[in-house]
Structure formats: C-alpha cells, structure tokens
Protein backbone atom coordinates (compact mmCIF):
# COMPACT_ATOMS: atom_id res chain seq x y z
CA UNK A 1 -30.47 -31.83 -14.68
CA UNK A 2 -30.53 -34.46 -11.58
CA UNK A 3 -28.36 -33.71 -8.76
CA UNK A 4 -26.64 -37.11 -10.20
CA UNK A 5 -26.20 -35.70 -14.02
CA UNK A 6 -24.77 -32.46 -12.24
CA UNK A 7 -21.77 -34.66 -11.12
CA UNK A 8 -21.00 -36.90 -14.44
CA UNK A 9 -17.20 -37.26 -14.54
CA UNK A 10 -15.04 -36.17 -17.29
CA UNK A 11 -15.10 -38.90 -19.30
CA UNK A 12 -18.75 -39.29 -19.10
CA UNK A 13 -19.23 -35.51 -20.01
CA UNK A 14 -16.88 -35.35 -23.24
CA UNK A 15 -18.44 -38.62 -24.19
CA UNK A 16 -21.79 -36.87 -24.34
CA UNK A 17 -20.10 -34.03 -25.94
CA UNK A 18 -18.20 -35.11 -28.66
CA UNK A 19 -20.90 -34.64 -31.05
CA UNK A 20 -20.82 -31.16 -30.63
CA UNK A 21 -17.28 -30.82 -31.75
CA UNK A 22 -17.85 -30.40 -35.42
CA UNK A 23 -16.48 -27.87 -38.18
CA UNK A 24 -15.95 -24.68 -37.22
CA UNK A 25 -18.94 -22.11 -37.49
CA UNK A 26 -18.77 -19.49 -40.16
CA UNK A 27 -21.46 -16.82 -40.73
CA UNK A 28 -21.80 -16.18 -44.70
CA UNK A 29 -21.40 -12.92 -46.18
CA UNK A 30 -25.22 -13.07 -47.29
CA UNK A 31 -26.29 -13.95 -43.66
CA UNK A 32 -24.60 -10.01 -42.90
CA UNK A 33 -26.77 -7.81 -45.65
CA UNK A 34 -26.76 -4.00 -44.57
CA UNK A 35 -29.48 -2.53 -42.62
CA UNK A 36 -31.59 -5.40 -41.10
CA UNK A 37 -30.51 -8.19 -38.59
CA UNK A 38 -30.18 -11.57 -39.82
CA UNK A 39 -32.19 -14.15 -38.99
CA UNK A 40 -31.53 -15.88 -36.18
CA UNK A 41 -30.74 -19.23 -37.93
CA UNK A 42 -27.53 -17.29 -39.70
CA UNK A 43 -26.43 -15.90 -36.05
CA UNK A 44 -23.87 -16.70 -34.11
CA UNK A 45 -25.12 -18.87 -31.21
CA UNK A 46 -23.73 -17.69 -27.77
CA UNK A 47 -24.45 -19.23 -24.60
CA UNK A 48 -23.07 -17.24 -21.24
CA UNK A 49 -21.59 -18.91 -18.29
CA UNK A 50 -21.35 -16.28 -15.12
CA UNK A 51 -23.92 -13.81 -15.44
CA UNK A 52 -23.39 -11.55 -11.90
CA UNK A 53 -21.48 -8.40 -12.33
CA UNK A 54 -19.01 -8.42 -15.14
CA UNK A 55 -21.02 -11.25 -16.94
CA UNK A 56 -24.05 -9.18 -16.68
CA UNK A 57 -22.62 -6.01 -18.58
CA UNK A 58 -21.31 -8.88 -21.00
CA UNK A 59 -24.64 -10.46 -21.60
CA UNK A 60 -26.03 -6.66 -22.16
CA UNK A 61 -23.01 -6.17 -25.03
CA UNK A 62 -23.88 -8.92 -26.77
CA UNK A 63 -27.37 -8.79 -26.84
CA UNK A 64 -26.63 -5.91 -29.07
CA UNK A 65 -24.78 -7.53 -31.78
CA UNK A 66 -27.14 -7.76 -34.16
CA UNK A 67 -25.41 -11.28 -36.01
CA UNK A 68 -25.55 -12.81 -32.17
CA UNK A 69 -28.50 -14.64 -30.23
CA UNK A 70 -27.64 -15.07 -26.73
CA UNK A 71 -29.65 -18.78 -25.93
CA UNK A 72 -28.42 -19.68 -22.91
CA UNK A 73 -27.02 -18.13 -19.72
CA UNK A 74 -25.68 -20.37 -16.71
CA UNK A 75 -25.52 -19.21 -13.06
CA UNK A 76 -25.26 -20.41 -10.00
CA UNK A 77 -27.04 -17.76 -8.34
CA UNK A 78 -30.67 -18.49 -9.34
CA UNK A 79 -31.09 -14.69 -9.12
CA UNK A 80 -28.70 -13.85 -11.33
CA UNK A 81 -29.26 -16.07 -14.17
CA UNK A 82 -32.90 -15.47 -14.00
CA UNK A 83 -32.03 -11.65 -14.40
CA UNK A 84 -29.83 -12.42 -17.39
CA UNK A 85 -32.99 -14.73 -19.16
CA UNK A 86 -35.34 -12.00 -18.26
CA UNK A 87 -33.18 -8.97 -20.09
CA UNK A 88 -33.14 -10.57 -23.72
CA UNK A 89 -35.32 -9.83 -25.98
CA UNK A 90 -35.62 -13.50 -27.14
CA UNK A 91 -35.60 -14.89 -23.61
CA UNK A 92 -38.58 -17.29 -24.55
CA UNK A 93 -35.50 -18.85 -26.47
CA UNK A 94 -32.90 -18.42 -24.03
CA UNK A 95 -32.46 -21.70 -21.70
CA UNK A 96 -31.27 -20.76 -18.44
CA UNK A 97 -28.99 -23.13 -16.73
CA UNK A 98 -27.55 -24.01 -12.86
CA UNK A 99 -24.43 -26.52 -14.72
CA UNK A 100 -22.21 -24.74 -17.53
CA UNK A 101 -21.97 -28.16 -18.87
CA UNK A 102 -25.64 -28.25 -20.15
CA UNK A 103 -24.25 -25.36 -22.54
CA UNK A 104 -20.99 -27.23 -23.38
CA UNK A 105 -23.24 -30.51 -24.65
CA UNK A 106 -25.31 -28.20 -26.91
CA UNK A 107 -24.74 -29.12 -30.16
CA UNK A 108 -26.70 -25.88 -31.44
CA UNK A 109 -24.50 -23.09 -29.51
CA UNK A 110 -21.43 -22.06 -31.08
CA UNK A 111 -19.46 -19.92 -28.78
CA UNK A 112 -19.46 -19.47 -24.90
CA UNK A 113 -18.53 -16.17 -22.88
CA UNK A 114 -16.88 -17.17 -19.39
CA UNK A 115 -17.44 -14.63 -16.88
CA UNK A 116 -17.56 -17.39 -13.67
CA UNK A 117 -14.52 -16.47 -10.97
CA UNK A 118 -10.97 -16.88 -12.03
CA UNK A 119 -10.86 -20.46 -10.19
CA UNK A 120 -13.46 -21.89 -13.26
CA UNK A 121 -11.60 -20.24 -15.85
CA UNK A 122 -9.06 -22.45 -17.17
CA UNK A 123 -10.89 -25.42 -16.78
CA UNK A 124 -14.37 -24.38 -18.36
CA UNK A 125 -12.03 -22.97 -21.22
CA UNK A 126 -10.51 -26.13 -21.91
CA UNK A 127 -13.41 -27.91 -21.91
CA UNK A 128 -15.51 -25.55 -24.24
CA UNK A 129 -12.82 -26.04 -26.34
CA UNK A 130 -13.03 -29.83 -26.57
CA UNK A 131 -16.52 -29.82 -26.77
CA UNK A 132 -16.47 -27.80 -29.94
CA UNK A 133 -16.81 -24.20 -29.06
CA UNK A 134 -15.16 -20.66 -29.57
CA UNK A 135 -14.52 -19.10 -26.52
CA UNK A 136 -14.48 -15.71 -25.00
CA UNK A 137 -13.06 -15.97 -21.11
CA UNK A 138 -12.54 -13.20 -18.55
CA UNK A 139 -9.01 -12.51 -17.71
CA UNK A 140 -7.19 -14.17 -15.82
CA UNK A 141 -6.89 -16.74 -18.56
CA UNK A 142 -6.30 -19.17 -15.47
CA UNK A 143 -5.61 -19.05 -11.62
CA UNK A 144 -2.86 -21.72 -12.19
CA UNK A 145 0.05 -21.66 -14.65
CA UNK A 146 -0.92 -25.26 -15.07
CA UNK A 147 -4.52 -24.76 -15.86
CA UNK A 148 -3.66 -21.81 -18.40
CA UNK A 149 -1.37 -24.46 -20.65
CA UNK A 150 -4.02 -27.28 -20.28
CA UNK A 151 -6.29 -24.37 -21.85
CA UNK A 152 -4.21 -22.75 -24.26
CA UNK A 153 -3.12 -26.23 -25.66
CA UNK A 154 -7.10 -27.27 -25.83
CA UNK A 155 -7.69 -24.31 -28.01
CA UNK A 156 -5.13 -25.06 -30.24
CA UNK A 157 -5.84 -29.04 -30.47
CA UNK A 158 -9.37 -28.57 -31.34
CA UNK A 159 -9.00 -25.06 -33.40
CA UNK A 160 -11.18 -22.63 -31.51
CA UNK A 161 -10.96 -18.73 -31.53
CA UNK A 162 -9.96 -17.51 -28.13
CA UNK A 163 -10.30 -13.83 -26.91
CA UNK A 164 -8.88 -13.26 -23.75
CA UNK A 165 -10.83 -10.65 -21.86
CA UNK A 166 -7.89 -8.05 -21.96
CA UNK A 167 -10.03 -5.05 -23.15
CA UNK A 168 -7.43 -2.66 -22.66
CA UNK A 169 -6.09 -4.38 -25.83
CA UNK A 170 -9.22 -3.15 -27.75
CA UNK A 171 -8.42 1.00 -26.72
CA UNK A 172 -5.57 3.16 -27.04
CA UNK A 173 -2.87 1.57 -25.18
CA UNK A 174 -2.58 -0.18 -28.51
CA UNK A 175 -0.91 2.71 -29.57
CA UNK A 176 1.36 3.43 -26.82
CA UNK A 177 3.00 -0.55 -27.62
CA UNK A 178 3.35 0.46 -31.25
CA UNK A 179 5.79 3.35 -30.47
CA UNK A 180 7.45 1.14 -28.02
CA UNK A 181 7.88 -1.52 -30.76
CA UNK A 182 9.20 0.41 -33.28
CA UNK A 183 11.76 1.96 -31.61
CA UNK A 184 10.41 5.44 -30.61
CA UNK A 185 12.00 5.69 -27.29
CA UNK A 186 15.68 3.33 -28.31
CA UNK A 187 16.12 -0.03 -26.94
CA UNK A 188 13.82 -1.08 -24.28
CA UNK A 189 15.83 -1.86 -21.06
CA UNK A 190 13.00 -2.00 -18.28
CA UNK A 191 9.20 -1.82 -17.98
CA UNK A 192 7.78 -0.80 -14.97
CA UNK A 193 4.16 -1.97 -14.12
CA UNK A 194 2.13 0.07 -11.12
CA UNK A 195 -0.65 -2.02 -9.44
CA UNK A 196 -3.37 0.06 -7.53
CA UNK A 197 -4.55 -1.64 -4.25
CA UNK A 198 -8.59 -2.11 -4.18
CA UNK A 199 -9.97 0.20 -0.96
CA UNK A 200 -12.03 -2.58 0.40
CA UNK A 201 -9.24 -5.49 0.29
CA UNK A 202 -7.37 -3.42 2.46
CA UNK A 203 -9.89 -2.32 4.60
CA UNK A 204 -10.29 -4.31 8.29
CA UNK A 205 -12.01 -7.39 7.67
CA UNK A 206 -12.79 -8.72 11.02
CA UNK A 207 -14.06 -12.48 12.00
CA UNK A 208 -15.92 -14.52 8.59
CA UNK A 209 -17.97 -17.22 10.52
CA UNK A 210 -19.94 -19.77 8.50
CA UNK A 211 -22.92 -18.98 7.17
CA UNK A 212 -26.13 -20.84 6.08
CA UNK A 213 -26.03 -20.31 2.15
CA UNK A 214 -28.34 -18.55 0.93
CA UNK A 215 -31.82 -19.69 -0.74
CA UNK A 216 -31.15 -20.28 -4.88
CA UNK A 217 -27.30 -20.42 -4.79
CA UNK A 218 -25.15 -23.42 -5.24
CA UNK A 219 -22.32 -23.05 -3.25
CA UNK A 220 -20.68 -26.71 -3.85
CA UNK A 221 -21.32 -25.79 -7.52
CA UNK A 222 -19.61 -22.29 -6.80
CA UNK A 223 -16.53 -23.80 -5.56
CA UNK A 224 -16.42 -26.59 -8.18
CA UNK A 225 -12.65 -27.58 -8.74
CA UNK A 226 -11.17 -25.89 -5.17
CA UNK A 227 -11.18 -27.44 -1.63
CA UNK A 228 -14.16 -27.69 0.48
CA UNK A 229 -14.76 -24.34 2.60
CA UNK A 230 -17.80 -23.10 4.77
CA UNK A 231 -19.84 -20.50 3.12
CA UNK A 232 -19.52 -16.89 4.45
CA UNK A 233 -20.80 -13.34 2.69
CA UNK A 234 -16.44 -12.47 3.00
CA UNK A 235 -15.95 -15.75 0.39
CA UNK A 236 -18.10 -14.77 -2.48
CA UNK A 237 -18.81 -13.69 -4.86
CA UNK A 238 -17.13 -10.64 -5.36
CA UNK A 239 -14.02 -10.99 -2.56
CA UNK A 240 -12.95 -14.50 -4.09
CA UNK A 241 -10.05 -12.16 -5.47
CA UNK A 242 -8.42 -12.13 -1.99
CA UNK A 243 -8.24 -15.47 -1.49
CA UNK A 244 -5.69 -17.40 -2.56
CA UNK A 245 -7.72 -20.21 -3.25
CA UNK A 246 -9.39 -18.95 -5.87
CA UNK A 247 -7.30 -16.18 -7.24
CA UNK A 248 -3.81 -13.94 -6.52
CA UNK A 249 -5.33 -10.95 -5.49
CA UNK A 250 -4.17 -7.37 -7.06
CA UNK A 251 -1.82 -9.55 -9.34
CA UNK A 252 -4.40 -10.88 -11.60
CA UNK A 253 -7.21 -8.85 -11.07
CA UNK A 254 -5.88 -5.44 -12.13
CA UNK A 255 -2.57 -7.24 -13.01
CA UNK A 256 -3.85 -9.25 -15.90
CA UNK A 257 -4.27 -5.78 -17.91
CA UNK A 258 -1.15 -3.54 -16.88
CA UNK A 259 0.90 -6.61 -17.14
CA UNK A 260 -1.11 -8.27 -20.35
CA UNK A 261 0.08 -4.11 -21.66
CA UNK A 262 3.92 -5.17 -20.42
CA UNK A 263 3.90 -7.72 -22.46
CA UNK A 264 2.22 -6.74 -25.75
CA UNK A 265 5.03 -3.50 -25.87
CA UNK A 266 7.75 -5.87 -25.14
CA UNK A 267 7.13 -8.19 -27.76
CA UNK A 268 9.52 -10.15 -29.54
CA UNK A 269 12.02 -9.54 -26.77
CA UNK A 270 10.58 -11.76 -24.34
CA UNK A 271 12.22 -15.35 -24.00
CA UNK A 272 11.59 -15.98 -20.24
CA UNK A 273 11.66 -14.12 -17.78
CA UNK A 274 14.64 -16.39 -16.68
CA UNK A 275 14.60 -14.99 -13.16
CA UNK A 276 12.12 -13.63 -11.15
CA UNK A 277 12.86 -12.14 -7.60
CA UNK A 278 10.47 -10.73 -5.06
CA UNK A 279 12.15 -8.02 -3.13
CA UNK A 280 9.21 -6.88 -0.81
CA UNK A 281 6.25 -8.61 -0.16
CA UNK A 282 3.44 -8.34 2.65
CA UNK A 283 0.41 -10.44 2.41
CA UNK A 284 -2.51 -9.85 4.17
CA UNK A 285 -3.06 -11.85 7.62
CA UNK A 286 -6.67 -12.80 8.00
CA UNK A 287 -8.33 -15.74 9.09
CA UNK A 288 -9.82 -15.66 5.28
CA UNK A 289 -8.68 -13.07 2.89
CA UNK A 290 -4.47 -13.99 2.52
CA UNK A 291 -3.52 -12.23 -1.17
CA UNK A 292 -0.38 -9.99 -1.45
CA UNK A 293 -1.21 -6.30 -0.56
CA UNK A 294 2.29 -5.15 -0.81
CA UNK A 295 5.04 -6.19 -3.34
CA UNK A 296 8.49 -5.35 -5.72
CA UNK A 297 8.22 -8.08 -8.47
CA UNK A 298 11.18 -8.50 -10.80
CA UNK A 299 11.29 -10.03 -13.76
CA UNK A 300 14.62 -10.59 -15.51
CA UNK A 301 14.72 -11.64 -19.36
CA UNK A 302 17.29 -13.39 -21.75
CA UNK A 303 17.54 -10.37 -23.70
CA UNK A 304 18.17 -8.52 -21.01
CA UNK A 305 14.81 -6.35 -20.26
CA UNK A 306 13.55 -6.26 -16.65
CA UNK A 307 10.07 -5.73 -15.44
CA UNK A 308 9.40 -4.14 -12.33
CA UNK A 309 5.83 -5.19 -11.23
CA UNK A 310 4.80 -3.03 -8.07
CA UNK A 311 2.06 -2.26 -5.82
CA UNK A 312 1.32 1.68 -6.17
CA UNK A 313 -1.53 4.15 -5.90
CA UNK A 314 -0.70 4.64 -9.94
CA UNK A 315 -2.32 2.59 -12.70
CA UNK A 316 -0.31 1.58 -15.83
CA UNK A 317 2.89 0.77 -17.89
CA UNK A 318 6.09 2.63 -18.01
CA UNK A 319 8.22 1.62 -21.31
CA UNK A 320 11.53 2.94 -20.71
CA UNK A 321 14.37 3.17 -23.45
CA UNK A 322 17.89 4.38 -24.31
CA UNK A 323 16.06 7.74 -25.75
CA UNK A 324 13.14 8.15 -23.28
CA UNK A 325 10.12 6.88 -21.65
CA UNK A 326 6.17 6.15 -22.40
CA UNK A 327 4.21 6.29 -19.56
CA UNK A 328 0.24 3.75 -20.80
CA UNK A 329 -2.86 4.37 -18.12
CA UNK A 330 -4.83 1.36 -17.83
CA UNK A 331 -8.68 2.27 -17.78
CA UNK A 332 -8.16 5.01 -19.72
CA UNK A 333 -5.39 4.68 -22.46
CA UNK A 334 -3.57 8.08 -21.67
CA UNK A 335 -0.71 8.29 -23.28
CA UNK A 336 2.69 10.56 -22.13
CA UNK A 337 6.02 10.60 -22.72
CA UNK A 338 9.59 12.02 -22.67
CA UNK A 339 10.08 14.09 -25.19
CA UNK A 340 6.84 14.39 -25.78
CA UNK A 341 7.58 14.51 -29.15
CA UNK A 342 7.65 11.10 -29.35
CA UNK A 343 3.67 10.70 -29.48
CA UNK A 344 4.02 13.61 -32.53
CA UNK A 345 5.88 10.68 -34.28
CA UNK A 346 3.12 8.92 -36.34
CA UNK A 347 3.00 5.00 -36.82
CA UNK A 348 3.06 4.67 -40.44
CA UNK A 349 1.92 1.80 -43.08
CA UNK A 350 5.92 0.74 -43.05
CA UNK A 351 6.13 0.28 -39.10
CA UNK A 352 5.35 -2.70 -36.93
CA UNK A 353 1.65 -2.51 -36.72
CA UNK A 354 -0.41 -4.30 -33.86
CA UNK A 355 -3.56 -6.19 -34.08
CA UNK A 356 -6.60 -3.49 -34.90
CA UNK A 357 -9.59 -4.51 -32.82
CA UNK A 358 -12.78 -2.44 -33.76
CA UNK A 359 -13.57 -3.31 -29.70
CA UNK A 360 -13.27 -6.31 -28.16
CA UNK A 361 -16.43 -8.05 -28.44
CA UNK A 362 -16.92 -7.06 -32.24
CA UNK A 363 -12.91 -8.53 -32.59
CA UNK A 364 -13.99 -11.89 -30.95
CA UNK A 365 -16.94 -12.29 -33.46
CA UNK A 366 -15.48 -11.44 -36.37
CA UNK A 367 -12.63 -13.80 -35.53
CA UNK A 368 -15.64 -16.10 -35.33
CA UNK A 369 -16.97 -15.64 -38.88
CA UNK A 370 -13.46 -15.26 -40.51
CA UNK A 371 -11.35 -18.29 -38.52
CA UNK A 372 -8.87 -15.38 -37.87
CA UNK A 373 -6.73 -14.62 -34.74
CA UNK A 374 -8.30 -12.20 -32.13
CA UNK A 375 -6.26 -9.41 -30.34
CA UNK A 376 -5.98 -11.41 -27.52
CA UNK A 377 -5.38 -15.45 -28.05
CA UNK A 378 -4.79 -18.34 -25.67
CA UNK A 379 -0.82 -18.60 -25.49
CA UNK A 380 -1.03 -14.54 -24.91
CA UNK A 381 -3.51 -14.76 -22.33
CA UNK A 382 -1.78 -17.94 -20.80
CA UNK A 383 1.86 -15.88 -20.91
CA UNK A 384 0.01 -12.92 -19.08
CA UNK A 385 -1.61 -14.94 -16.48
CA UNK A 386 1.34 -16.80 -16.14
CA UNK A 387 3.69 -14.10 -15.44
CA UNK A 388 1.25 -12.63 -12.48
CA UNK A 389 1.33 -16.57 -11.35
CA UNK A 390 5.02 -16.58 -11.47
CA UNK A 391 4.67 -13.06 -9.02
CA UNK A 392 3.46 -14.96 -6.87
CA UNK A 393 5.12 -17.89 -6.41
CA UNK A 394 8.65 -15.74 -6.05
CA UNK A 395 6.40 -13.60 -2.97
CA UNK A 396 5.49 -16.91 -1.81
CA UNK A 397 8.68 -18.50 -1.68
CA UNK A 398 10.05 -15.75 -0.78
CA UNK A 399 13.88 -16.33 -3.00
CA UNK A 400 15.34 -15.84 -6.32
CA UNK A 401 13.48 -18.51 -8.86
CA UNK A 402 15.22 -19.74 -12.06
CA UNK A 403 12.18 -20.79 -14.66
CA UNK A 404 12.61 -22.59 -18.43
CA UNK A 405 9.96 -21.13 -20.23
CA UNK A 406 10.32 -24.12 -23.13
CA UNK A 407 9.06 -26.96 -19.96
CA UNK A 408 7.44 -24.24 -17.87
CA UNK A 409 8.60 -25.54 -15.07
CA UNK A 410 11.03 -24.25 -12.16
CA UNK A 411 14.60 -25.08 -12.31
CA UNK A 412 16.03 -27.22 -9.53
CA UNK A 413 13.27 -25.59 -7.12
CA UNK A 414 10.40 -29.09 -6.54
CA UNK A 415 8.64 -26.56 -3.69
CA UNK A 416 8.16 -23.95 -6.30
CA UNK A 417 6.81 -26.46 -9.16
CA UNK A 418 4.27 -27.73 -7.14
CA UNK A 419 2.53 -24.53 -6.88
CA UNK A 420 2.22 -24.73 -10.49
CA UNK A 421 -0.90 -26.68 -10.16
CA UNK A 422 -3.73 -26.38 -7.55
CA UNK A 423 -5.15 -30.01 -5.94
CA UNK A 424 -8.46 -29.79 -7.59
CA UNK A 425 -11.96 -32.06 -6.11
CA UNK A 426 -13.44 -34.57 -8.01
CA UNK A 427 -14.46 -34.76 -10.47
CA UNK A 428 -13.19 -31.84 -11.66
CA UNK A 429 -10.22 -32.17 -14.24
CA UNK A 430 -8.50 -31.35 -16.89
C-alpha cells in the first residue's frame, strides 16, 4: 500500500470495505470429517494483526487448528511479521501486511486475532466488526470506557462472535465462580481482587531521550490513534503498559483477568458499581512511565457487594460470603477455601452452570462455526475493562465518583466524564 492508501480516512476505508460484510461464515459438518484436515477452502480464514510477543504464541496456537488457515499477519515491526509469515506452513499463502486495514478489506478472511497494544484495541475491534469479521482481541477489550462501548455495540450491530482474550475464563477458575454462584459460601458481601506489581515497572527508570527509530518499524503507524510522542526503547513495545497514554498500567494488564474473575463470580448481582472510591493511590513520577503502582480501589454496588481492588504481592480473587470464603489464583486456577469442604461440594446438572470452554481458542472457533456465544463476549469484556477504567479515573481524580451504568457516564462530575474518551489523531475514529 502507498504511504497515501496507508492514511485513507474512515469513510473512505468502510466504503472499500463494505463488501466484505456479508453473511456470517459457517464451516459445515462435512468440511470437519474425523482424522484428516479439511481442505483449506472449508477452513476458517484468519488473518493476525500484532504478531510480537503475545501475538506470536497466538499465531503458533492457531496454526494448529487443523479447520484454520492463518493468511495474513500484520505488523508493524517488519521483523516481526516477517517471523510470523515465515513460521506457517502455508506461508507461500500467507500475505504479510504493515496496515491492519489491508486484512479488514479482505473479502476472503473471515476472522481477525488482535494482539496490537491495548491503545489499537477498541478501535481495530470495532472496525473488524463493521467490515464483516469475527473477532478475537487481547484483553483489555479497550484502553477507554468509550472505545470499549463503540466496540461492544459494533459487534452487536453487525453480528460478529467476540472472544475477549480472558483465558483464565477457559481454566479452572471457572469452577471457583460456580461455587460462588450457587451459593456455596452464603450471600456474597465483598470480593477482594490482589494485583501483583511487574518487577521492571517498578524498577528505576532513569532519563528516556528520543531516539532515531529503528530500521523496519513504523512508529507513526505504532502510535496510530494517540498523540504524537518521540520514539524511545522506554515507549515500546513492551513498556506501553506504563504509560498512560496507551494503557492503565497493573489495572488492565494483570487487572483485566483477576477483575474479568470478580466479575464472572459476582454475576447477576452487579448493577453498577454506583460508587467507586480510591482510598490510596501512588503513581509513578517519571518523565515517561506515569501508571498507578500503588492503590485501594472500591467498588460499591446497588445490591450491596463491594469490591476491593488492591495492589499486592498476591495474585487472584477472594469471594467472601455469610458462610465462608473462596480464595481463585490467576495463572494457575488454584482453588481454596473456608471450610474447605466447600470445594468437596460438587456442582451438579441442577446448579447454575457457567459457560464450558474446551480452551479458549477452540471456544472462539467453534463459536465461529455454530453462531454461538463465546465464554468471553463484547459487553463482558467491555464491563471488565471498564471497571479497571473506572479504577482509574477515581485514583486520578482522586474523590468519591457517583457513575449510572444505564448512560455510562459520571454523575454531576464533567472532569471525570471527559476521561471517558481519549483525544484520538486523525484520522483515526470510531
């Protein structure tokens, strides 16, 4: 693509797009015949946008499906994509791309996988979703509570299957939410969520001077929707989660799955939060790197639950109940409890019963093929990112906020709502 085509504006770019918004794929049962892989005509067409890192071991998942061909992987780190192309099998029929939106106006790919940083997320979501395609994005759903609705309502205008990239939904702390849900520990007053702090955002930083950018990477394509910055090895890729800019730190890196956990458990009994306080708070002081490192987060519901959100050397959930407490490790899926007892109490076919993912990829395709639900959809990955946003804001504002969950917006508080949204360049929009 010309250096012009790379900057078509929104309307240009769903105009060239809207062919590709057609009737949702479905793989036929014949396509999936035991013991041999089906052609690739009858597989589902994936194209994968952020390839470094977590998109890598995402690109080597798939790649093992046998009803998926990856065809396309976008990067904006020449190295990386190249990488990607060079590790499939079909790579002589796997485009490789520096613009996500040459993936988005391919009529012949079904479904994208979004591993580009959390800044991208909601907006490449939303428009994936217009231009016809199921979508698989990396949690945070969003790194604004406004770009998470703009997503989540995309998904559900043009009917795509959304999976959320909370994997911890795909293990055993799908279990600990079940006994939590049906009652195994009494009524659920408070939830307490423990956030470890990452060694190297805390470590000293020192100066971040400007740096030439490096040979094969496009850095004003890297930075996309956020304001203009000088490059430096201390911006990206990987330590974009400590700047505010492009991410809340702690809160929705590690915080998008304990508190994505919070939330499943909890259920039917959240209708807000209606308040949310921040009690202690430190963020870090750098001349780059400015995301909370220290915090008490609480959340206070109409039904009366609170949830604690805290920053802690532990990592997990803490359900805690009129007859005792489940204690859910994130990374892991350890369950224990008080009486233990409790996790001797079986689930049975007449309890409340969670979504069963047979993992998380496998649960995003065969949402795919079926039209179904996955374990992790757009208005639950929008309510997790969303409450981590809503941390934020209170640590930022520093004072008790009031919010109405029906507008999502802040009541009586105009400094608070406009940290809703983040000023975005041209022309990126949703």
């Amino acid at each position: 693509m010309s250096l012009s085509g790379a900057r078509r504006t929104r309307r240009e770019f769903l105009r060239t797009t809207a062919a590709a918004v057609a009737a949702p794929y479905v793989l036929t049962s014949s396509a999936l015949g035991a013991g041999h892989r089906p052609a690739a005509s009858n597989r589902i067409a994936i194209g994968v946008i952020g390839t470094g890192g977590q998109g890598g071991s995402h690109v080597r998942i798939l790649v093992r499906q046998p009803d998926v061909q990856v065809v396309a992987v976008c990067d904006v780190d020449r190295d990386h994509r190249e990488k990607a192309q060079a590790s499939i099998a079909n790579r002589n029929d796997c485009a490789a791309y520096n613009d996500f939106r040459e993936i988005l106006a391919r009529p012949d790919i079904d479904a994208v996988l979004i591993a580009a940083p959390d800044h991208w997320h909601g907006l490449m979501s939303a428009w994936a979703a217009e231009a016809g395609k199921d979508i698989y994005c990396e949690k945070p759903m969003a790194s604004t509570i406004g770009d998470g609705r703009a997503a989540a309502d995309a998904v559900r205008r043009y009917g795509r299957v959304f999976q959320t990239g909370s994997q911890e939904r795909s293990g055993e702390a799908r279990l600990g939410c079940e006994l939590v849900r049906n009652g195994r520990i009494g009524k659920l007053h408070t939830i307490r969520t423990f956030l470890p702090m990452e060694p190297h955002c805390l470590a000293p930083q020192g100066d971040a001077p400007g740096m030439p950018v490096p040979d094969g990477f496009d850095y004003d394509m890297w930075l996309g929707p956020v304001p203009w910055a000088p490059y430096t090895q201390k911006r990206c890729p990987f330590n974009f989660r400590w700047i505010l800019d492009y991410s809340d730190g702690e809160l929705t890196d590690r915080g998008a799955h304990v508190n994505d956990i919070a939330l499943w458990g909890a259920g039917p009994l959240l209708t807000g939060p209606v308040e949310i306080v921040a009690t202690e708070g430190q963020f870090r002081q750098d001349t780059l790197w400015n995301v909370p490192i220290h915090f008490h987060i609480e959340y206070t519901y109409a039904s009366g639950l609170r949830i604690i959100c805290e920053s802690s050397g532990r990592r997990g959930i803490r359900f805690e109940g009129a007859d005792g407490w489940i204690f859910v490790e994130i990374h892991g899926g350890q369950l224990t409890a008080e009486p233990a007892s409790i996790l001797r109490d079986p689930v049975g076919p007449k309890d409340i019963q969670l979504h069963r993912s047979k993992g998380h990829h496998q649960d995003w395709l065969d949402a795919i093929r079926t039209r179904g639900e996955t374990v992790a959809p757009a208005e639950d990955g929008h309510r997790t990112a969303s409450f981590c946003h809503l941390g934020l804001i209170a640590l930022q504002t520093g004072r008790k906020l009031t919010w109405d969950l029906q507008r999502e917006r802040f009541v009586d508080d105009e400094e608070a709502n406009r940290m809703i949204h983040r000023p975005k360049r041209e022309p990126w929009r949703i």
